[in-house]
Protein backbone atom coordinates (compact mmCIF):
# COMPACT_ATOMS: atom_id res chain seq x y z
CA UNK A 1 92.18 58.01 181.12
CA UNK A 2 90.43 60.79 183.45
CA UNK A 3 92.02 64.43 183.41
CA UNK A 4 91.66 63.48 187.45
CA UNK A 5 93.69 60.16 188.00
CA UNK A 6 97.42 59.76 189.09
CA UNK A 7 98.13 58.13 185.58
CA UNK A 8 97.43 61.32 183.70
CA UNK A 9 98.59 63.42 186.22
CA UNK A 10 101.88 61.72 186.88
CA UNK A 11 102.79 60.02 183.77
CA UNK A 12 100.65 60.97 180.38
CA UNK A 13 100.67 64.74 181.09
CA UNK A 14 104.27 65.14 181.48
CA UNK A 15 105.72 62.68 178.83
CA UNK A 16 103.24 64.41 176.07
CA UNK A 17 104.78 68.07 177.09
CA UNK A 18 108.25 67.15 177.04
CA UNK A 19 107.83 64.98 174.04
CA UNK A 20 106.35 68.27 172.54
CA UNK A 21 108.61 70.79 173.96
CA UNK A 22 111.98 68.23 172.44
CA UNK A 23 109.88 67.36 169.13
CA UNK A 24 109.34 71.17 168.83
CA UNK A 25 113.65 71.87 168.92
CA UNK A 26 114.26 69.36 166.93
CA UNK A 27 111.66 67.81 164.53
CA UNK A 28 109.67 69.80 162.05
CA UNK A 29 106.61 71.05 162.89
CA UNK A 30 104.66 68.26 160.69
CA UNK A 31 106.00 65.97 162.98
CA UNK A 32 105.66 68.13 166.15
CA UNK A 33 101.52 68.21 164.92
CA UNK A 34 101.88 64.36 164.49
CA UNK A 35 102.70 63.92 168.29
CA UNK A 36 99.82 65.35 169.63
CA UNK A 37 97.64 63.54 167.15
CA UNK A 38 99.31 60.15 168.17
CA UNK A 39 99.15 61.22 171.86
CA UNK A 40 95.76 61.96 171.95
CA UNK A 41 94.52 59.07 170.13
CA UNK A 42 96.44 57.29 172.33
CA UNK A 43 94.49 58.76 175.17
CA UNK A 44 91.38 58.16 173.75
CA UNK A 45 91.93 54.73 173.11
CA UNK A 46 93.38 54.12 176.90
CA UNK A 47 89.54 53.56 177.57
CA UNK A 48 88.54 50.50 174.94
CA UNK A 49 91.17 50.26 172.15
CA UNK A 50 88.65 49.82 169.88
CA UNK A 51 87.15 53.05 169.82
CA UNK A 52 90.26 54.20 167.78
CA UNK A 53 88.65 51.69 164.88
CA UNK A 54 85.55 54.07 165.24
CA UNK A 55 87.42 57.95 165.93
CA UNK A 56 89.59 57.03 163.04
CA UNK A 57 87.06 56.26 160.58
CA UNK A 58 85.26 59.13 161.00
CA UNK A 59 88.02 61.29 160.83
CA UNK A 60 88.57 59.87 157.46
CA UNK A 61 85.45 59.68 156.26
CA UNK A 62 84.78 63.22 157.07
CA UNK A 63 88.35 64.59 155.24
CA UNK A 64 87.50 63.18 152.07
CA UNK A 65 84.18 64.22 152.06
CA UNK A 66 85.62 67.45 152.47
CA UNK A 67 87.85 67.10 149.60
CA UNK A 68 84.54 66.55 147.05
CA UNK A 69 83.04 69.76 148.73
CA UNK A 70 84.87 71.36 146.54
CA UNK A 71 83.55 69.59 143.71
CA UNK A 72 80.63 69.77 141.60
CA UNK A 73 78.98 67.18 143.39
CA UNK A 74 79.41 69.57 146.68
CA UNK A 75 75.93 68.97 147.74
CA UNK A 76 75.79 65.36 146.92
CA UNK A 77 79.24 65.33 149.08
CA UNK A 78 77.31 67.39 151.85
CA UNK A 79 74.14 65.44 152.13
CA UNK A 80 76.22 62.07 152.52
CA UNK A 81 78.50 63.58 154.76
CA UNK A 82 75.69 64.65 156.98
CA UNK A 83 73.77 61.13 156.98
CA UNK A 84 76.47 58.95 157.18
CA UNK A 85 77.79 61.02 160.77
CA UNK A 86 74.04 60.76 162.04
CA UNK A 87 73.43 57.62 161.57
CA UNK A 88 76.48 56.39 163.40
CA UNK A 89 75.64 58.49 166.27
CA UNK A 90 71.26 57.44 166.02
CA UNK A 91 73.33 53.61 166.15
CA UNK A 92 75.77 54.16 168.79
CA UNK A 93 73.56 56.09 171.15
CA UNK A 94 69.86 55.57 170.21
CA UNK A 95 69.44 52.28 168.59
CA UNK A 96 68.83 50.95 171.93
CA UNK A 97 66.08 53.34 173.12
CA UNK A 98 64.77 53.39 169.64
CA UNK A 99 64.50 49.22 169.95
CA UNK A 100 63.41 49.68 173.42
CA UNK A 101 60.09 52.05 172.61
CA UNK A 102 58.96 49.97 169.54
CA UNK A 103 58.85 47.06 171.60
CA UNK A 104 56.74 49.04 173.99
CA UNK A 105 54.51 50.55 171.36
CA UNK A 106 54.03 47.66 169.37
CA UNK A 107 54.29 44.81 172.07
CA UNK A 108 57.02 42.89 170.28
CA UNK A 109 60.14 41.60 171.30
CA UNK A 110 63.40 42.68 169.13
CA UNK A 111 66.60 42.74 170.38
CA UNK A 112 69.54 43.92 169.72
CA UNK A 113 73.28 43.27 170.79
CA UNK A 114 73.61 46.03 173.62
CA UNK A 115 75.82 48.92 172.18
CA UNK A 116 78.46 50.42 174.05
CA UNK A 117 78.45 54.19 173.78
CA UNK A 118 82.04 55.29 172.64
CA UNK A 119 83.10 58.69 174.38
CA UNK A 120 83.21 61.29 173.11
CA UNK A 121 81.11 60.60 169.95
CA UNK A 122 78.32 63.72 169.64
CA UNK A 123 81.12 66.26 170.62
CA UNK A 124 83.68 64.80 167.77
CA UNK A 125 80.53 64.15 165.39
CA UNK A 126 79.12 67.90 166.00
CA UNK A 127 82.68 69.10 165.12
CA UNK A 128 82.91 67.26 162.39
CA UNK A 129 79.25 68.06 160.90
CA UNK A 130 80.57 72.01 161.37
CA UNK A 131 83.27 71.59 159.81
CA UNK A 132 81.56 70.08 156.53
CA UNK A 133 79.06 72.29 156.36
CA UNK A 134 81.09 75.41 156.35
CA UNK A 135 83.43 73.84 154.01
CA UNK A 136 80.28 73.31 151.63
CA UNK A 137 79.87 77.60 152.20
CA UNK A 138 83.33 78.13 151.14
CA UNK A 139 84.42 79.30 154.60
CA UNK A 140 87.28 76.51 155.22
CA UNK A 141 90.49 76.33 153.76
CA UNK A 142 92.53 73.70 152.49
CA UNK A 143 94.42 71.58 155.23
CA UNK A 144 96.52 68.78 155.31
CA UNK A 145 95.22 64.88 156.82
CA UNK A 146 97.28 65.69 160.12
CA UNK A 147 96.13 69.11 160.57
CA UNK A 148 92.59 67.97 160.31
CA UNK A 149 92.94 64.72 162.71
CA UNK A 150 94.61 67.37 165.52
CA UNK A 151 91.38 69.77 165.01
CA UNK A 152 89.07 66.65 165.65
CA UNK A 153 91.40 64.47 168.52
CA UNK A 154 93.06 67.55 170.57
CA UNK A 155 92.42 65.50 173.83
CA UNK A 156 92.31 68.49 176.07
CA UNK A 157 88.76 69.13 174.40
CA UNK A 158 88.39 65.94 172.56
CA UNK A 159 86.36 63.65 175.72
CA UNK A 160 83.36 66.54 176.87
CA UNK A 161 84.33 69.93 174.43
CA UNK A 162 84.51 72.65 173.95
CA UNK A 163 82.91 72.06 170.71
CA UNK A 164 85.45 73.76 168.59
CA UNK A 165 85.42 75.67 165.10
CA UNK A 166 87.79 75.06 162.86
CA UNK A 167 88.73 78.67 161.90
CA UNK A 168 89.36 78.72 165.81
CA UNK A 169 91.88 75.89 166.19
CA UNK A 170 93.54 75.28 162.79
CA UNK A 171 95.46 78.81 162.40
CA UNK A 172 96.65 77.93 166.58
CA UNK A 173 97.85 74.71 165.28
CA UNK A 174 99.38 76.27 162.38
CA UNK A 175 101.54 79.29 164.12
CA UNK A 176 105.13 78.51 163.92
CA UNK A 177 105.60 80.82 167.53
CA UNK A 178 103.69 77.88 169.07
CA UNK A 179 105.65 75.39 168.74
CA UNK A 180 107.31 74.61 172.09
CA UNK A 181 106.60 75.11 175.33
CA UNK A 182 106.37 78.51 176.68
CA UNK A 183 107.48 79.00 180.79
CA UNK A 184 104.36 81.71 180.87
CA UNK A 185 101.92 79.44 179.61
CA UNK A 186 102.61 76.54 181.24
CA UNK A 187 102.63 78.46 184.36
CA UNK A 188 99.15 80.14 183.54
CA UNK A 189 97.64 76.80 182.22
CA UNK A 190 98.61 74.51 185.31
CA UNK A 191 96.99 77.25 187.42
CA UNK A 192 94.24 76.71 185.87
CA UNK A 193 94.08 72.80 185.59
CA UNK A 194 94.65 72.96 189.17
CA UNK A 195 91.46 74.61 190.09
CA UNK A 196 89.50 72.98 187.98
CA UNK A 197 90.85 69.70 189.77
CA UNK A 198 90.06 71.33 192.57
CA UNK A 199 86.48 71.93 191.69
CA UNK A 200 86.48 68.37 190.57
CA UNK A 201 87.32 66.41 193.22
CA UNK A 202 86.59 68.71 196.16
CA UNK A 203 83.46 70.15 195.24
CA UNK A 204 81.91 68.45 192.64
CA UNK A 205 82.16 64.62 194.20
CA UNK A 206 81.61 65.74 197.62
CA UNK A 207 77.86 67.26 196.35
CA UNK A 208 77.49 63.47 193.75
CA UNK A 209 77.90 62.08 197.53
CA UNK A 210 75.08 64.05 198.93
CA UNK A 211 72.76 63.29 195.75
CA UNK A 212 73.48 60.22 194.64
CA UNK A 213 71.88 58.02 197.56
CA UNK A 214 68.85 60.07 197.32
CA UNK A 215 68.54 59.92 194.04
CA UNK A 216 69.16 56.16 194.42
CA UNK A 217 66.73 55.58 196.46
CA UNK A 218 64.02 57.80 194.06
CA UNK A 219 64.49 54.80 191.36
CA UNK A 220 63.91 52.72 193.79
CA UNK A 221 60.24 53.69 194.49
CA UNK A 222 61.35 54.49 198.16
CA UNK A 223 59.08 57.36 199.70
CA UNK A 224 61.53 59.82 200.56
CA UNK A 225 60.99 63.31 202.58
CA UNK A 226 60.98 66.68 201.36
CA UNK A 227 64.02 68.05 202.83
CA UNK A 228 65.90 65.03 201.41
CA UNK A 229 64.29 65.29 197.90
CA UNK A 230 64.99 69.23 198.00
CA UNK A 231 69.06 68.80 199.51
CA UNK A 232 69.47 66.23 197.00
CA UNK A 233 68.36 68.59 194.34
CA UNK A 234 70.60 71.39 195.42
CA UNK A 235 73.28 69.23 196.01
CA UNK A 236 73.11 67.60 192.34
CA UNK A 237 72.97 71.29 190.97
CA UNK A 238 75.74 71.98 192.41
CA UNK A 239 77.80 68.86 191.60
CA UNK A 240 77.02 69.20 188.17
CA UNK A 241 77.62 72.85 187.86
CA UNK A 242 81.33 72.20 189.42
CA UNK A 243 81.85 68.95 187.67
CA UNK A 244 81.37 70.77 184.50
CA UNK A 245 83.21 74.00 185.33
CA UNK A 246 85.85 71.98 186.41
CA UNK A 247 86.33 70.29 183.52
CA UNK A 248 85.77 73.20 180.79
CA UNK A 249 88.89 74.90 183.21
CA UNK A 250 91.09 71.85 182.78
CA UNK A 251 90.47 71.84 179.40
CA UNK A 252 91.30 75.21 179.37
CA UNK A 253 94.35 75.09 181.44
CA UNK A 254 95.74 71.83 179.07
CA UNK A 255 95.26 73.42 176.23
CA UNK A 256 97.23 76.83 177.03
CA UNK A 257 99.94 74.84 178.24
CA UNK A 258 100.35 73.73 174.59
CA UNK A 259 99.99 77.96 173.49
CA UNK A 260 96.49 76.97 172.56
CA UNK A 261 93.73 79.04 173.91
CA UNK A 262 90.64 76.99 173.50
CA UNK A 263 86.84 78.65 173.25
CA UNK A 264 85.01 80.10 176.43
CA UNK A 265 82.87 77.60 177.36
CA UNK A 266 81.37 78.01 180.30
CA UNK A 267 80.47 81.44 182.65
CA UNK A 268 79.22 81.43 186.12
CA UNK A 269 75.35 80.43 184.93
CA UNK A 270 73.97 80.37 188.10
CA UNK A 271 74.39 84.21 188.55
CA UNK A 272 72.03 84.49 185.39
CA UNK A 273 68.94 86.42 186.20
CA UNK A 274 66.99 84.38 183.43
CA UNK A 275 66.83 81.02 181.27
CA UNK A 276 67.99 83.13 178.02
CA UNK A 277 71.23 84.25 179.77
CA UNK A 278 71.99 81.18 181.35
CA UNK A 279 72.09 79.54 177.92
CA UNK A 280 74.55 82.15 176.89
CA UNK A 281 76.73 81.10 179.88
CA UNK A 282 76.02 77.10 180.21
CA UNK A 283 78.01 74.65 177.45
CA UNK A 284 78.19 78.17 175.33
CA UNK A 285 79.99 76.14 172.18
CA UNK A 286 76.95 73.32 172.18
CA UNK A 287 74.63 76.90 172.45
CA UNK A 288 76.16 78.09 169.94
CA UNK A 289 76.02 74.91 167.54
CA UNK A 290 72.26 74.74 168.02
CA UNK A 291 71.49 78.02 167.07
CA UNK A 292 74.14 78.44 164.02
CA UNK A 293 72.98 74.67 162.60
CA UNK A 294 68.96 74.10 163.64
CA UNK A 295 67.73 76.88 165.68
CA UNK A 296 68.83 79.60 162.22
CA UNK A 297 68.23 76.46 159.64
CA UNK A 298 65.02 76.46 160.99
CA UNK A 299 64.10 79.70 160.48
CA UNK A 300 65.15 81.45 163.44
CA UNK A 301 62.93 84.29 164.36
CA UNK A 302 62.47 85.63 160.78
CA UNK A 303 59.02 84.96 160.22
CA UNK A 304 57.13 85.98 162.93
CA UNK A 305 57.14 85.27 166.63
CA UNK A 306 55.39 82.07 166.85
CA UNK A 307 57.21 80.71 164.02
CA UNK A 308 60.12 81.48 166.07
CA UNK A 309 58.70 79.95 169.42
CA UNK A 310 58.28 76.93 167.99
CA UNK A 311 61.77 76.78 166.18
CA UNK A 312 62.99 77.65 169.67
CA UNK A 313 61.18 74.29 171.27
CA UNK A 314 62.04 71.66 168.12
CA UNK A 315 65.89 73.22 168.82
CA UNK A 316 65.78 72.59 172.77
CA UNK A 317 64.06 69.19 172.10
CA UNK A 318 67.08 68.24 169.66
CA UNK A 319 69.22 69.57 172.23
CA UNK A 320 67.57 67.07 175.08
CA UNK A 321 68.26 64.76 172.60
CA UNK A 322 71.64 65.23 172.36
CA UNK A 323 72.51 64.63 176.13
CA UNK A 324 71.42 61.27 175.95
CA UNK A 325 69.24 58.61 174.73
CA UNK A 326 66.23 58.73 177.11
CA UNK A 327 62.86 60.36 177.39
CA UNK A 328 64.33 62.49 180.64
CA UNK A 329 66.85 63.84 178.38
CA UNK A 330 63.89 64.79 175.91
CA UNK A 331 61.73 66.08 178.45
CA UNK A 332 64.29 67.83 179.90
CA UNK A 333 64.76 69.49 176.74
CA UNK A 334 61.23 70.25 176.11
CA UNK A 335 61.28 71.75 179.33
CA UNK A 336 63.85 74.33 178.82
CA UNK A 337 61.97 74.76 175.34
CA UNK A 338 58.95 76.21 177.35
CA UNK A 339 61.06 78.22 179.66
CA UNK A 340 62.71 80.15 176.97
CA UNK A 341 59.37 80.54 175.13
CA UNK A 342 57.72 81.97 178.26
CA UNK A 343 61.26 84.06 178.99
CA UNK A 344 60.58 85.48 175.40
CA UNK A 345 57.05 86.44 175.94
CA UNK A 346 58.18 88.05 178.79
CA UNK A 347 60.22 90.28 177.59
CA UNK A 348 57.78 91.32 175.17
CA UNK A 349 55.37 91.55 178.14
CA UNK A 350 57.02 93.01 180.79
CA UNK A 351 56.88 96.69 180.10
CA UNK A 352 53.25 96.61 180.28
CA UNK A 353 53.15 94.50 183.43
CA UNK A 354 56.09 96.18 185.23
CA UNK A 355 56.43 100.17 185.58
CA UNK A 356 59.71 100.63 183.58
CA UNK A 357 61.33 102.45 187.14
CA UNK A 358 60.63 99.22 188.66
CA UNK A 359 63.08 97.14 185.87
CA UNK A 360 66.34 98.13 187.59
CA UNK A 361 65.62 97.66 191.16
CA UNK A 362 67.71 95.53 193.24
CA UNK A 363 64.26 93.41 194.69
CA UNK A 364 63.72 93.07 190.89
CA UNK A 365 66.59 91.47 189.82
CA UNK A 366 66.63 89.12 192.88
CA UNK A 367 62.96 88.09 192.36
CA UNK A 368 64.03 87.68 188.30
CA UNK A 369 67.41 84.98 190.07
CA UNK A 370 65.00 83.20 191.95
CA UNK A 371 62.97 82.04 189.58
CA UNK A 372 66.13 81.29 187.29
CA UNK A 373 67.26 79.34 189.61
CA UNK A 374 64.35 77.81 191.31
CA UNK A 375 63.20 76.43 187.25
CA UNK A 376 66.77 75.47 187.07
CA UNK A 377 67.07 73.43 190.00
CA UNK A 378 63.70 71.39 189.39
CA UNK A 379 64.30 70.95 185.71
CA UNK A 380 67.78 69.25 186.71
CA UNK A 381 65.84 66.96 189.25
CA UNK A 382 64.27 64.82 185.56
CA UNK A 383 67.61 65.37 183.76
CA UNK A 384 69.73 63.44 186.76
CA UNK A 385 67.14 60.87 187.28
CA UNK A 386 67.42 57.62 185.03
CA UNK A 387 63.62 57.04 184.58
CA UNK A 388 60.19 58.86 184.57
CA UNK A 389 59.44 57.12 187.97
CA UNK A 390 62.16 58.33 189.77
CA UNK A 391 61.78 61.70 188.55
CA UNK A 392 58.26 61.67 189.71
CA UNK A 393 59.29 59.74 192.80
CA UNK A 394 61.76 63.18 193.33
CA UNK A 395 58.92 65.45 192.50
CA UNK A 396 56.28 64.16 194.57
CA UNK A 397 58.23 64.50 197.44
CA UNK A 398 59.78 67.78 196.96
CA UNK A 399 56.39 69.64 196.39
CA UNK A 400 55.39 67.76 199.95
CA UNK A 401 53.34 64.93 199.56
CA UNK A 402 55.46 63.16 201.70
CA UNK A 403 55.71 65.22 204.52
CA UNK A 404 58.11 67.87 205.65
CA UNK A 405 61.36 66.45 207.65
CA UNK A 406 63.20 69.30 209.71
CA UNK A 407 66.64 68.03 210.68
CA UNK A 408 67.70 67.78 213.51
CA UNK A 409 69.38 70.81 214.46
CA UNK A 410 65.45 72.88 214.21
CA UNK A 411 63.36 69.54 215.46
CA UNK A 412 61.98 71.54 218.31
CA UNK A 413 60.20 73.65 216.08
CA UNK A 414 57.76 70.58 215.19
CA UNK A 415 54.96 71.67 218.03
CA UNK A 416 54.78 75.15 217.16
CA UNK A 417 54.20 74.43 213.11
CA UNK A 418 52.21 71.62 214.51
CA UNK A 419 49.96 73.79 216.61
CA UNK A 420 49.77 75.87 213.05
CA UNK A 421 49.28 73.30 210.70
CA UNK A 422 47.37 70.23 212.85
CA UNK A 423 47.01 68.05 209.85
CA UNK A 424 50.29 68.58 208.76
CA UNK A 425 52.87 65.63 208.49
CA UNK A 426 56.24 66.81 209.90
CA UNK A 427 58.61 64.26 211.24
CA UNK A 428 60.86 65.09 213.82
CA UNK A 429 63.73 62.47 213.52
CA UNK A 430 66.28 63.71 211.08
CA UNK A 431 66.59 62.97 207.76
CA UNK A 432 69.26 60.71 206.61
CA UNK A 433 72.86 62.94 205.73
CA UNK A 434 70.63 66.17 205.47
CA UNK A 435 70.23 66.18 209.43
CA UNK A 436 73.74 66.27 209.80
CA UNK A 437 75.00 69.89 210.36
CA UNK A 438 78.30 69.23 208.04
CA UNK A 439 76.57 68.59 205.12
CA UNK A 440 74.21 71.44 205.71
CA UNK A 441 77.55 73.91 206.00
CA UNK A 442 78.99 71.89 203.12
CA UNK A 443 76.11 73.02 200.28
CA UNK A 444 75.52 76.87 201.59
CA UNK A 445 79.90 77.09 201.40
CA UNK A 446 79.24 75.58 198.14
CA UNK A 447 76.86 78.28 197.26
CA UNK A 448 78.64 80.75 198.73
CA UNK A 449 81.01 80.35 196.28
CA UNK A 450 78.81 80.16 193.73
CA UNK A 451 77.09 83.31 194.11
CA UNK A 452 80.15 85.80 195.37
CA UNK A 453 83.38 84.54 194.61
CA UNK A 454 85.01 85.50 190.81
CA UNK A 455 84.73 82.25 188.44
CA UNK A 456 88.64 81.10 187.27
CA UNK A 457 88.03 83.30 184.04
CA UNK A 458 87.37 86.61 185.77
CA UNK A 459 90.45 85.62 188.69
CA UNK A 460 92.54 84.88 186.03
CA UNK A 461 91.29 87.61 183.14
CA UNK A 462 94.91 89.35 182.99
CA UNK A 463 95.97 86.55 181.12
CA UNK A 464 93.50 86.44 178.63
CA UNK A 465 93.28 82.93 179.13
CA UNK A 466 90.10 81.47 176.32
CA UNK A 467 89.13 82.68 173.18
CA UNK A 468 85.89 85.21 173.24
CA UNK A 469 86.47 86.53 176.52
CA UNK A 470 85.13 89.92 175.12
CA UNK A 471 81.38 88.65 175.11
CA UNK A 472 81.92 88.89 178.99
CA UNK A 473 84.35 91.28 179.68
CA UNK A 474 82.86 94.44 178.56
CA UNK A 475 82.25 95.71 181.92
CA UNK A 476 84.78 95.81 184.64
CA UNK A 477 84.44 92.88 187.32
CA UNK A 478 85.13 94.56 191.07
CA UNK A 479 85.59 91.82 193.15
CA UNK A 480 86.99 92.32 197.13
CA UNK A 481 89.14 89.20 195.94
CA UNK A 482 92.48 90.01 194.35
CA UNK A 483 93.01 88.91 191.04
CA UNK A 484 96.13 85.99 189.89
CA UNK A 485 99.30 87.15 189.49
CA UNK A 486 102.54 85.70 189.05
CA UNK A 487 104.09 85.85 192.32
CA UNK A 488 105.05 83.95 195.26
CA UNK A 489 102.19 84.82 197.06
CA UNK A 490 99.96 82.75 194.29
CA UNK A 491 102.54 80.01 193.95
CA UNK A 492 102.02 79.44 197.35
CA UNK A 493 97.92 79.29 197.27
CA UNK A 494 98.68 76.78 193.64
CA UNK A 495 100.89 74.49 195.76
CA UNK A 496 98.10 74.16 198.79
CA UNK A 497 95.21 74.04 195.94
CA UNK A 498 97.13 71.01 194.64
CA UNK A 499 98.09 69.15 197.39
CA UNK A 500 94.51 69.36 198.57
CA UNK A 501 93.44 68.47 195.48
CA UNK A 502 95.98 65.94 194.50
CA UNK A 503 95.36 63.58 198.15
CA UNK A 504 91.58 63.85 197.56
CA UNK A 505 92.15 61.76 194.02
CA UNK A 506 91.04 58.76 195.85
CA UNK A 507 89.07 56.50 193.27
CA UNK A 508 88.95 59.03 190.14
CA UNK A 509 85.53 59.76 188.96
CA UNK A 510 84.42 59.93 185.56
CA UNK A 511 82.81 63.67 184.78
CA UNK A 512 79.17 63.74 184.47
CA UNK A 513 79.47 65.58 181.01
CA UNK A 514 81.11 61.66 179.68
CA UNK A 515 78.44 60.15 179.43
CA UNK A 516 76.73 62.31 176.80
């Protein structure tokens, strides 16, 4: 069941807040905690019924485990606790790759039966490793079977995160004041939901239909042009960037309409001015996982500064990992490893390379965004593509060994860059749904957006509507936009939001964040 499909929308949605909001007058609030467990495994098992066999296992597996970390054989407890929840993800998502490169290294020929990748299993299995390990430190308290399954199945975060802490989510559960639904908070949360839908299935899928074919065709060992290899990349940074802001708002925007207020997770990352602070705004929980449990495990950047470079690669690498079972996803990884190495020499560097009255100029910090976003854009090209070829396929032709393309809309400029550049091999016919004018107005509105316009938390910041807003908010955000209120006015622009929304459902989509 998608956050983004009539049946959730319509049906699942409403009959889990009313059965909440009567369960909360009239049953105790055991039982009101025992809906939303039931409802959201429920949910989770609308996909393939037998995932529930797998969620509920490790949900029990993990609770006693943490019932003999508080033992004297804590760290026996600990150490099983942490194998037995890796090697059920390294079955369910890497057995085949792992099977897949051993044939390739050693020539052989085993197989495997093909394994299914549950949803949802490295965000519940993170949570759960968390949750052990500071229960092993003594930080977690004693809770009850139910109030543990509802920390690890809330479905609003359950599918693609937050990654949540316990000490976060528990003591919400636990409050007695929310119980019930709550006319504010409903009001702020479907706000909320509603623009992320928006960003969803306006945005998001309208840029996967730019990329996609291109992208397609890249894995296909077509020769494609540089205009389409660059619009495809732009267009896939985008759809991702929406797809996943949309969904860490409806996650938000579910979750407060149940009086829960679920962690910041994601904060306009494109606006970052380098790889370090993008990190701090992009998936923020899984940011925060790898540096609390393997980036400071590792050593952090206690002894010495390449001991903490290289603790800063092995971390990104795991973290490549983690997206998915494929060397892309590593690569990928590796590559932001080397990015925030170089970003760290740099600011070691910089002081002696730039005049310190130079730091804080305007040209400055948009050469320092360029950059950011020019290594972002070209390390997403190898994390969408689904093989090495393709990604070198994409590569090839957007550093222009295929030729430049110039749509059709600037064709006539072909003699002139021609009487420049004789040898030069520029095609003058179009190129595919980048020579269309529509799409071109499509990705710089998109941008546009992007770049200028408040993100939901800032529009919506009177509300206080995540946990650790503060990390952000210490300065003042003065934007020409207004921000929400409760008023007609903003009723009006929610109804229009989702109606547009609502009729551009079509066939939902699954979020790109799913299938990791």
């Amino acid at each position: 069941m998608l956050f983004n499909s009539y049946i959730f929308i319509f049906a699942f949605l409403p009959i889990v807040l009313v059965g909440f909001h009567l369960s909360s007058k009239y049953l105790s609030q055991t039982k009101v905690l025992l809906w939303l467990v039931v409802s959201s495994l429920f949910f989770y098992g609308w996909w393939n019924i037998s995932y529930l066999v797998l969620i509920t296992f490790s949900i029990s597996f993990n609770y006693i485990i943490s019932y003999y970390l508080r033992s004297n054989k804590a760290k026996v407890a600990l150490i099983l606790g942490i194998f037995i929840n890796i090697a059920m993800l390294g079955y369910y998502k890497y057995a085949n790759f792992f099977i897949e490169n051993l044939n390739f290294i050693s020539n052989s020929h085993y197989a495997i039966e093909n394994i299914i990748l549950p949803l949802a299993i490295s965000f519940f299995t993170f949570q759960q490793i968390t949750y052990l390990i500071d229960s092993y430190k003594g930080i977690t308290k004693d809770h009850d079977f139910i109030h543990y399954c509802l920390f690890v199945t809330f479905f609003p975060q359950l599918i693609a995160g937050p990654i949540v802490h316990h000490k976060e989510m528990l003591p919400q559960f636990l409050k007695k004041e929310n119980m019930g639904l709550k006319v504010n908070n409903v009001s702020i949360g479907l706000t909320i939901f509603l623009i992320g839908l928006f960003k969803k299935v306006v945005i998001a899928d309208s840029m996967g239909a730019l990329a996609t074919p291109i992208f397609n065709l890249a894995e296909q060992g077509v020769e494609i042009t540089m205009l389409e290899a660059w619009g495809a990349a732009l267009a896939y940074s985008l759809q991702l960037y929406f797809d996943f802001s949309g969904y860490s708002d409806m996650a938000i925007g579910l979750a407060r309409m149940f009086n829960i207020k679920l962690p910041i997770n994601f904060f306009s990352p494109y606006k970052s001015k380098n790889i370090i602070e993008f990190w701090r705004r992009w998936h923020i929980t899984l940011s925060n996982f790898l540096k609390d449990y393997i980036y400071i495990p590792l050593g952090g950047s206690r002894n010495g500064k390449i001991k903490q470079l290289s603790n800063l690669l092995i971390t990104m690498l795991i973290g490549g990992l983690w997206h998915g079972a494929g060397w892309t996803f590593i690569i990928w990884g590796g590559i932001h490893g080397m990015f925030l190495i170089i970003n760290h020499l740099w600011l070691n560097w910089k002081g002696r390379v730039v005049p310190n009255q130079y730091l804080d100029k305007t040209i400055t910090k948009l050469i320092a965004w360029l950059i950011t976003i020019l290594a972002l854009i070209l390390s997403w090209v190898i994390f969408r593509a689904e093989t090495l070829n393709g990604a070198i396929t994409m590569y090839s032709a957007m550093f222009g060994f295929n030729g430049l393309s110039l749509p059709n809309s600037i064709s006539t400029l072909a003699p002139v860059l021609l009487s420049i550049f004789p040898d030069a091999n520029i095609m003058t016919n179009g190129v595919g749904i980048f020579s269309e004018g529509s799409n071109d107005a499509k990705i710089i509105i998109t941008c546009i957006i992007v770049l200028y316009f408040p993100n939901t938390l800032e529009w919506m910041h009177i509300t206080k509507p995540a946990l650790n807003m503060e990390i952000f908010f210490k300065k003042k955000y003065n934007y020409k936009l207004s921000y929400w209120e409760q008023s007609a006015k903003y009723a009006r622009l929610m109804a229009m939001i989702a109606m547009i929304a609502i009729l551009s459902l079509g066939d939902a989509s699954e979020f790109l964040y799913f299938q990791f």
